[in-house]
Protein backbone atom coordinates (compact mmCIF):
# COMPACT_ATOMS: atom_id res chain seq x y z
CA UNK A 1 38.84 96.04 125.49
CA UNK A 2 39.31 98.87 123.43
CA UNK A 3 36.00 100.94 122.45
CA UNK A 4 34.75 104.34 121.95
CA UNK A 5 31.85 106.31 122.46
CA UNK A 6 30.09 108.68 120.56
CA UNK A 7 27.34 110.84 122.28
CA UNK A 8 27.88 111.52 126.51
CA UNK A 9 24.23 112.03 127.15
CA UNK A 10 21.99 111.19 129.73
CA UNK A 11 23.13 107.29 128.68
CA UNK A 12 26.19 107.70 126.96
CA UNK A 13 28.39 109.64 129.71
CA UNK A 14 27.12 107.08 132.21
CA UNK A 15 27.88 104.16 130.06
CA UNK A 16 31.95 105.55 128.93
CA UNK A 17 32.07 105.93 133.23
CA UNK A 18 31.03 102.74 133.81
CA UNK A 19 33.50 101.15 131.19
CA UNK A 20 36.09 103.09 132.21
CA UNK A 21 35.64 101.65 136.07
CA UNK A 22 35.38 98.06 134.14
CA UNK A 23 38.63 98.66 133.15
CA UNK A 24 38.10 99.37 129.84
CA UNK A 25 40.30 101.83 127.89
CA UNK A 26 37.38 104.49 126.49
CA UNK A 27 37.60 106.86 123.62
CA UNK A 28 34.80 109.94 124.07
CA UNK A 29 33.62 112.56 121.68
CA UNK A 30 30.75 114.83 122.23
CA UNK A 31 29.34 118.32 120.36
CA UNK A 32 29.67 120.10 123.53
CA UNK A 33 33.45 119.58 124.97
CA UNK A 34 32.32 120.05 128.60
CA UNK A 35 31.31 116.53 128.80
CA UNK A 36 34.29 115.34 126.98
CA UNK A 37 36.48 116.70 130.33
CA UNK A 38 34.13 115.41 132.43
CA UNK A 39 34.97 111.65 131.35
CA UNK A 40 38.56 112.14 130.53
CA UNK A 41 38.89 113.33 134.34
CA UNK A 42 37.81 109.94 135.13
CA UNK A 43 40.12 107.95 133.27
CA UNK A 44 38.48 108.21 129.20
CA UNK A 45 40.60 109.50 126.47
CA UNK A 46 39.27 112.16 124.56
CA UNK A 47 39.01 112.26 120.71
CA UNK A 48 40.13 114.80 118.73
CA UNK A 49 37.77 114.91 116.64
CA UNK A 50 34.14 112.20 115.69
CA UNK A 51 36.22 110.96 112.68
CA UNK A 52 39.83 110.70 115.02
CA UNK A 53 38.48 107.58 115.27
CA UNK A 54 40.31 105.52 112.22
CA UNK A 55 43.55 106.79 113.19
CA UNK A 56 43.66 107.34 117.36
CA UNK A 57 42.15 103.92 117.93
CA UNK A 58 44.09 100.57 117.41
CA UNK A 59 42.46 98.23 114.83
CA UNK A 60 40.12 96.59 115.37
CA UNK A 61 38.18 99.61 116.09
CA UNK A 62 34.74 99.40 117.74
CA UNK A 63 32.36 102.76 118.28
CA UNK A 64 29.45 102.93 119.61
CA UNK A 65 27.59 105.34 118.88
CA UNK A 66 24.53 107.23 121.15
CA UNK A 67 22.61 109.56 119.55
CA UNK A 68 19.01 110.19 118.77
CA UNK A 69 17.13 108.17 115.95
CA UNK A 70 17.08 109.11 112.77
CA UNK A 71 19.23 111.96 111.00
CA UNK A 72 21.74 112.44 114.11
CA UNK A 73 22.50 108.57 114.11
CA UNK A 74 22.39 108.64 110.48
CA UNK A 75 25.07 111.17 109.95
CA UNK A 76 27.38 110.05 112.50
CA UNK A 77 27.53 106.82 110.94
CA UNK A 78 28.15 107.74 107.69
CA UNK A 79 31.37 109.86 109.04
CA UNK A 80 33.18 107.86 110.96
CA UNK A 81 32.44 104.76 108.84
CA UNK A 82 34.65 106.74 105.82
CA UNK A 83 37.30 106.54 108.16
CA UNK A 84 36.71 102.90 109.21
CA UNK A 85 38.43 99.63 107.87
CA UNK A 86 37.01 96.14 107.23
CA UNK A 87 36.36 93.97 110.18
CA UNK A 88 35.57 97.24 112.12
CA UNK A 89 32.25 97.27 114.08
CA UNK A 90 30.02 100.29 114.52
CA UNK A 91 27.43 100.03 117.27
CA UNK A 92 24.09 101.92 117.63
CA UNK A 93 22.87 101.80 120.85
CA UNK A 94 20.24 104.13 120.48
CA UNK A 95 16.73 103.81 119.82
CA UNK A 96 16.60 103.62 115.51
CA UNK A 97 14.15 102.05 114.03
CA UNK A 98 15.00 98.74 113.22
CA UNK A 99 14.22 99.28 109.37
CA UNK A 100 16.69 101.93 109.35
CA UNK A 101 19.31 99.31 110.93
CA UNK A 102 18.65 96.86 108.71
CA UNK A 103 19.10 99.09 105.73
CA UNK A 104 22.70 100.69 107.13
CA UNK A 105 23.68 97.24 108.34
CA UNK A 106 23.83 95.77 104.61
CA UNK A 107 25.57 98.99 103.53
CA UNK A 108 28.76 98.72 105.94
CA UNK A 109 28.75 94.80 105.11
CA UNK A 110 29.62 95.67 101.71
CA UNK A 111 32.39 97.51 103.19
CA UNK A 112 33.28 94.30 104.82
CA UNK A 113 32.20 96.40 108.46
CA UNK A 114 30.05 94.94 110.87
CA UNK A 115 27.03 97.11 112.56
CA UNK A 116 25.97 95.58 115.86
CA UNK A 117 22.19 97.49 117.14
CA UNK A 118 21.75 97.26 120.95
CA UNK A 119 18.40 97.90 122.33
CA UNK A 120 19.51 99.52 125.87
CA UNK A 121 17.38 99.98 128.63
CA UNK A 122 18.62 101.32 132.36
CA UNK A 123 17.94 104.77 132.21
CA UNK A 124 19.95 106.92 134.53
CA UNK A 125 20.30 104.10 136.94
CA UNK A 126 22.36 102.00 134.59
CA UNK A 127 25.54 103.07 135.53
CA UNK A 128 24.83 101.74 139.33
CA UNK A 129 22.36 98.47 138.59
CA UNK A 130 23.66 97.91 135.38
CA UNK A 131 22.24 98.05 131.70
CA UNK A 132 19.83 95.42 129.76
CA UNK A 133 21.74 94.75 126.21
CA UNK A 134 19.83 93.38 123.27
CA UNK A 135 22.49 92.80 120.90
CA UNK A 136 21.73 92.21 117.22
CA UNK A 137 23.78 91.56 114.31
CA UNK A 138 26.41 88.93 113.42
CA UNK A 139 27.77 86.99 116.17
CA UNK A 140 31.47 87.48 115.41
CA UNK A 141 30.74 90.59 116.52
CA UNK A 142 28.88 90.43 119.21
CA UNK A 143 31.26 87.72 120.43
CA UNK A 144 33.91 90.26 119.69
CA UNK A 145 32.10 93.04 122.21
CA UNK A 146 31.37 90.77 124.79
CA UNK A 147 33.73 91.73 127.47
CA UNK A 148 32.21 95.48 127.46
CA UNK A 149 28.39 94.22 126.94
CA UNK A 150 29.06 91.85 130.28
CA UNK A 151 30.76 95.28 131.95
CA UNK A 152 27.65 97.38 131.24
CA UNK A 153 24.94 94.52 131.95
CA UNK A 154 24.07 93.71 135.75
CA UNK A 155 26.15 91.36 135.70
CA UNK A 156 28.70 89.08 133.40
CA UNK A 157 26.04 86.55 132.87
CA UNK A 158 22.83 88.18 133.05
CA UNK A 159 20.73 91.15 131.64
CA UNK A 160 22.48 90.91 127.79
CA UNK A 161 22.68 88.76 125.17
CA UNK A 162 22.44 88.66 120.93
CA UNK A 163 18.99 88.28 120.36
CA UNK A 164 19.44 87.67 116.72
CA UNK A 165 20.39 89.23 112.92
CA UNK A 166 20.93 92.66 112.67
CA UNK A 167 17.70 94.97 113.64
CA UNK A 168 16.63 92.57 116.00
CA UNK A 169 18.13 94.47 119.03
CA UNK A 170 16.27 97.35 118.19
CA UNK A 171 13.12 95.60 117.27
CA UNK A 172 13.08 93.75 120.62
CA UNK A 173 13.71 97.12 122.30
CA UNK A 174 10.96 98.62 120.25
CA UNK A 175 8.35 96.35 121.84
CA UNK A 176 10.37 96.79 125.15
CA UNK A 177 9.44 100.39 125.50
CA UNK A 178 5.57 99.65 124.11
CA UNK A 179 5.09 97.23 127.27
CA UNK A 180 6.88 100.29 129.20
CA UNK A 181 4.03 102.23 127.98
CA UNK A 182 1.27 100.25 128.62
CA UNK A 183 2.87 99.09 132.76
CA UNK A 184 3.23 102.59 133.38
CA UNK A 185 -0.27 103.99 131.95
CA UNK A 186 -1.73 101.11 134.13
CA UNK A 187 -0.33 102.09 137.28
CA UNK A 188 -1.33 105.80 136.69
CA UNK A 189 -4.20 104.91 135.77
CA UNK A 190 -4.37 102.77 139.44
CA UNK A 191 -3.01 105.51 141.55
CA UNK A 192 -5.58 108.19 140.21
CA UNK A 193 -8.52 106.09 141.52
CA UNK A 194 -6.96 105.72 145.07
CA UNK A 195 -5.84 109.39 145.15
CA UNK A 196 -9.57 110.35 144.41
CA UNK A 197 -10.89 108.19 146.50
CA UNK A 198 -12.45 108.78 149.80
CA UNK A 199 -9.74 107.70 151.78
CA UNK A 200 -6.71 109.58 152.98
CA UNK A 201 -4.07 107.07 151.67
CA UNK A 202 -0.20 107.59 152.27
CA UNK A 203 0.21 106.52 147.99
CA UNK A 204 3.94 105.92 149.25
CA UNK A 205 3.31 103.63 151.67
CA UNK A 206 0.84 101.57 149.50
CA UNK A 207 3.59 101.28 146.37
CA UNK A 208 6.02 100.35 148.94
CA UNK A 209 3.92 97.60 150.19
CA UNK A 210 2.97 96.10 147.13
CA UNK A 211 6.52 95.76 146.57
CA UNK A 212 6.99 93.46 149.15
CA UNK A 213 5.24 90.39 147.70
CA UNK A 214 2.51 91.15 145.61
CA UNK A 215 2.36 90.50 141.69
CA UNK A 216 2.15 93.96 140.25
CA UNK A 217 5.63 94.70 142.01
CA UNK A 218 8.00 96.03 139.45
CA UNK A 219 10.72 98.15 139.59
CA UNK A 220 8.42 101.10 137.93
CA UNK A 221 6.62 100.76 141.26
CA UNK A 222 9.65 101.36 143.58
CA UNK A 223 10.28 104.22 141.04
CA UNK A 224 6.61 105.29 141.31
CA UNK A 225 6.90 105.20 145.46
CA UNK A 226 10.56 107.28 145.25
CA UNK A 227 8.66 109.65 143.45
CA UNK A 228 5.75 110.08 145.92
CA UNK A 229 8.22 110.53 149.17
CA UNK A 230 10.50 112.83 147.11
CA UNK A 231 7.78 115.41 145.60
CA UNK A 232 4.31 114.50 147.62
CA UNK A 233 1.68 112.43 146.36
CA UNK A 234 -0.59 115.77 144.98
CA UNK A 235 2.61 116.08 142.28
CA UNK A 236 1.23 119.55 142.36
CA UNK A 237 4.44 120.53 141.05
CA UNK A 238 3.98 118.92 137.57
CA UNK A 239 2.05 119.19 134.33
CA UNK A 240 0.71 116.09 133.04
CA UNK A 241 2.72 116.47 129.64
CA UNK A 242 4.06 113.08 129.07
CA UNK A 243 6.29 112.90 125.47
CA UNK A 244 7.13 109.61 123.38
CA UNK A 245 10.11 109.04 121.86
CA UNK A 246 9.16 107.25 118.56
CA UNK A 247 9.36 103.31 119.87
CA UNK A 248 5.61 102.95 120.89
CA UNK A 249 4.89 104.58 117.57
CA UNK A 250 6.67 101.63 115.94
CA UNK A 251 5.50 99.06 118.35
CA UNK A 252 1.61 100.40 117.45
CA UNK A 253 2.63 100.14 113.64
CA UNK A 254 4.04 97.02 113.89
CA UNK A 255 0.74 95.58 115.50
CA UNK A 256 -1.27 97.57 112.49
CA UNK A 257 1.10 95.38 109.77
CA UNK A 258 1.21 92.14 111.38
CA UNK A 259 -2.75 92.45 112.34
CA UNK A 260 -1.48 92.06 115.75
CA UNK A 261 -4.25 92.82 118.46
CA UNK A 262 -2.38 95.23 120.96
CA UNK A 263 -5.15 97.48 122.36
CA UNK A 264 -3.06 98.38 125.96
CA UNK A 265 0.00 99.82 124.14
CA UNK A 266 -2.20 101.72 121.53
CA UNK A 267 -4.20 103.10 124.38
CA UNK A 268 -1.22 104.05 126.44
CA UNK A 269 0.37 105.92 123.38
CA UNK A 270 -3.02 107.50 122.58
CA UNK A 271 -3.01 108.92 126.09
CA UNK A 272 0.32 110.73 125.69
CA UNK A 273 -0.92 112.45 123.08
CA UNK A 274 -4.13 113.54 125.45
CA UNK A 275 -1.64 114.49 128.13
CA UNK A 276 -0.17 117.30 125.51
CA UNK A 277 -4.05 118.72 125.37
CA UNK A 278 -5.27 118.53 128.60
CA UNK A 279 -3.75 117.93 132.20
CA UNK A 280 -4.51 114.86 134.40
CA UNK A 281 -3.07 113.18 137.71
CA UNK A 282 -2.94 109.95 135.72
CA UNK A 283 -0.49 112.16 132.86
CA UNK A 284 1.28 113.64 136.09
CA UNK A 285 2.28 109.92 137.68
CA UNK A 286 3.67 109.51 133.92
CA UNK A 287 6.02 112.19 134.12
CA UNK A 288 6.83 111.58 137.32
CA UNK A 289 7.69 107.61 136.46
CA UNK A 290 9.64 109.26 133.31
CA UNK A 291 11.73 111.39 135.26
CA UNK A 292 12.45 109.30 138.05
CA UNK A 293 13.65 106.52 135.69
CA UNK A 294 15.30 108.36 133.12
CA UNK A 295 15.97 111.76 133.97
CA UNK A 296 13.52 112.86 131.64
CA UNK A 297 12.76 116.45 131.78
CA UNK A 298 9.86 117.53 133.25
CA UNK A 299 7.61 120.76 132.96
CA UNK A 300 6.19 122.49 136.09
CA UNK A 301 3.28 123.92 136.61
């Protein structure tokens, strides 16, 4: 199909690239016009400009856009929908809160446009594994996008899918990423008490083996045991800063409106915000996990 995207970050360059190789013909824009090149050398067709859109791109026109949360997102949507026609879909596959999708969703369907959210999770691995999709809005339109949601997932028939009205896809990510937060604060928490322990443990070895079989193997702990063999199992490179990007926030809130007991994720986010005060091995397997999976940006000590 026919699709643009908007935003050639970390995710969105990988994501046009992997299109592109799906066969898909791929309209790009980006602020900075080096990573514009980059994708039209591999096939993508560059906009001319973020709102090039309504007149470069045969109807119907579907952009998907991949930019931070909030005012970035907000903006970008406003622009190119003014140069959008009915039936048109605009996709955020960013991390928005899903109030803010619900709210811009009912404004394009006055406009007769459609605005599909899709919770993506893959990190900078997703253009080799694949991408998990968690579509929401109507399902004309996700029907519509299906040929590039079954070129980004693992495969055709597995790792997407519409999860439900619009917001949904973000919502579901939402909680996605507060379970990401409480997995990963439980294996650093783990791996601190067998690197202070008394024994002289390869921490490498062990996540290796408990991937082979055991039922806390997850593909954070083959990211986990990566990390160990690629920068040593001290991590004395690192500084236990660990960010968050706003979706445990939300997932913690959530819990707090729905009385919701959700005392790992709350904990997990709390320690974050500990990391930022005062370093720990536990914060350091956290960045480590962050940057191994997403590319994350780490600081050194």
């Amino acid at each position: 199909m026919q699709i643009a995207i908007i935003g050639l970050g970390k995710m969105g360059g990988n994501m046009a690239a992997r299109l592109v190789e799906g066969g898909h013909t791929v309209f790009v824009w980006n602020r900075t016009p080096e990573k514009v090149r980059e994708l039209v050398d591999q096939g993508a067709r560059a906009l001319s400009s973020l709102q090039a859109a309504g007149k470069e791109m045969a109807a119907r026109r579907a952009v998907w856009i991949m930019l931070p949360a909030g005012e970035p997102t907000e903006s970008a949507l406003e622009r190119i929908a003014a140069v959008l026609s009915p039936g048109d879909i605009l996709i955020d596959g960013g991390n928005s809160n899903y109030h803010d999708t619900q709210r811009r969703a009912a404004g394009l369907r006055e406009k007769g446009m459609f605005l599909v959210d899709v919770g993506t999770s893959g990190g900078i691995w997703g253009r080799k594994e694949g991408y998990c999709l968690m579509a929401g809005g109507e399902e004309e339109a996700v029907s519509f996008l299906s040929p590039a949601l079954q070129t980004l997932a693992p495969s055709p028939e597995r790792g997407w899918g519409r999860v439900g009205p619009s917001g949904s896809g973000h919502f579901v990510k939402m909680v996605h990423n507060g379970i990401e937060y409480g997995m990963m604060q439980a294996y650093a928490e783990g791996f601190e008490i067998l690197h202070a322990s008394d024994y002289e443990l390869d921490l490498a070895r062990v996540a290796d083996l408990w991937m082979h079989g055991s039922v806390v193997r997850s593909w954070l702990l083959e990211l986990l045991g990566r990390a160990y063999q690629g920068q040593g199992q001290d991590l004395e490179h690192l500084k236990g800063w660990v960010a968050d990007s706003g979706e445990g926030r939300w997932t913690v809130q959530e819990a707090i409106d729905r009385d919701v007991p959700a005392p790992v994720i709350t904990i997990a986010l709390q320690t974050r915000f500990r990391s930022r005060q005062e370093d720990s091995y536990g914060a350091k397997v956290l960045a480590a996990l962050r940057n191994e999976f997403g590319g994350h940006a780490v600081k050194s000590s």
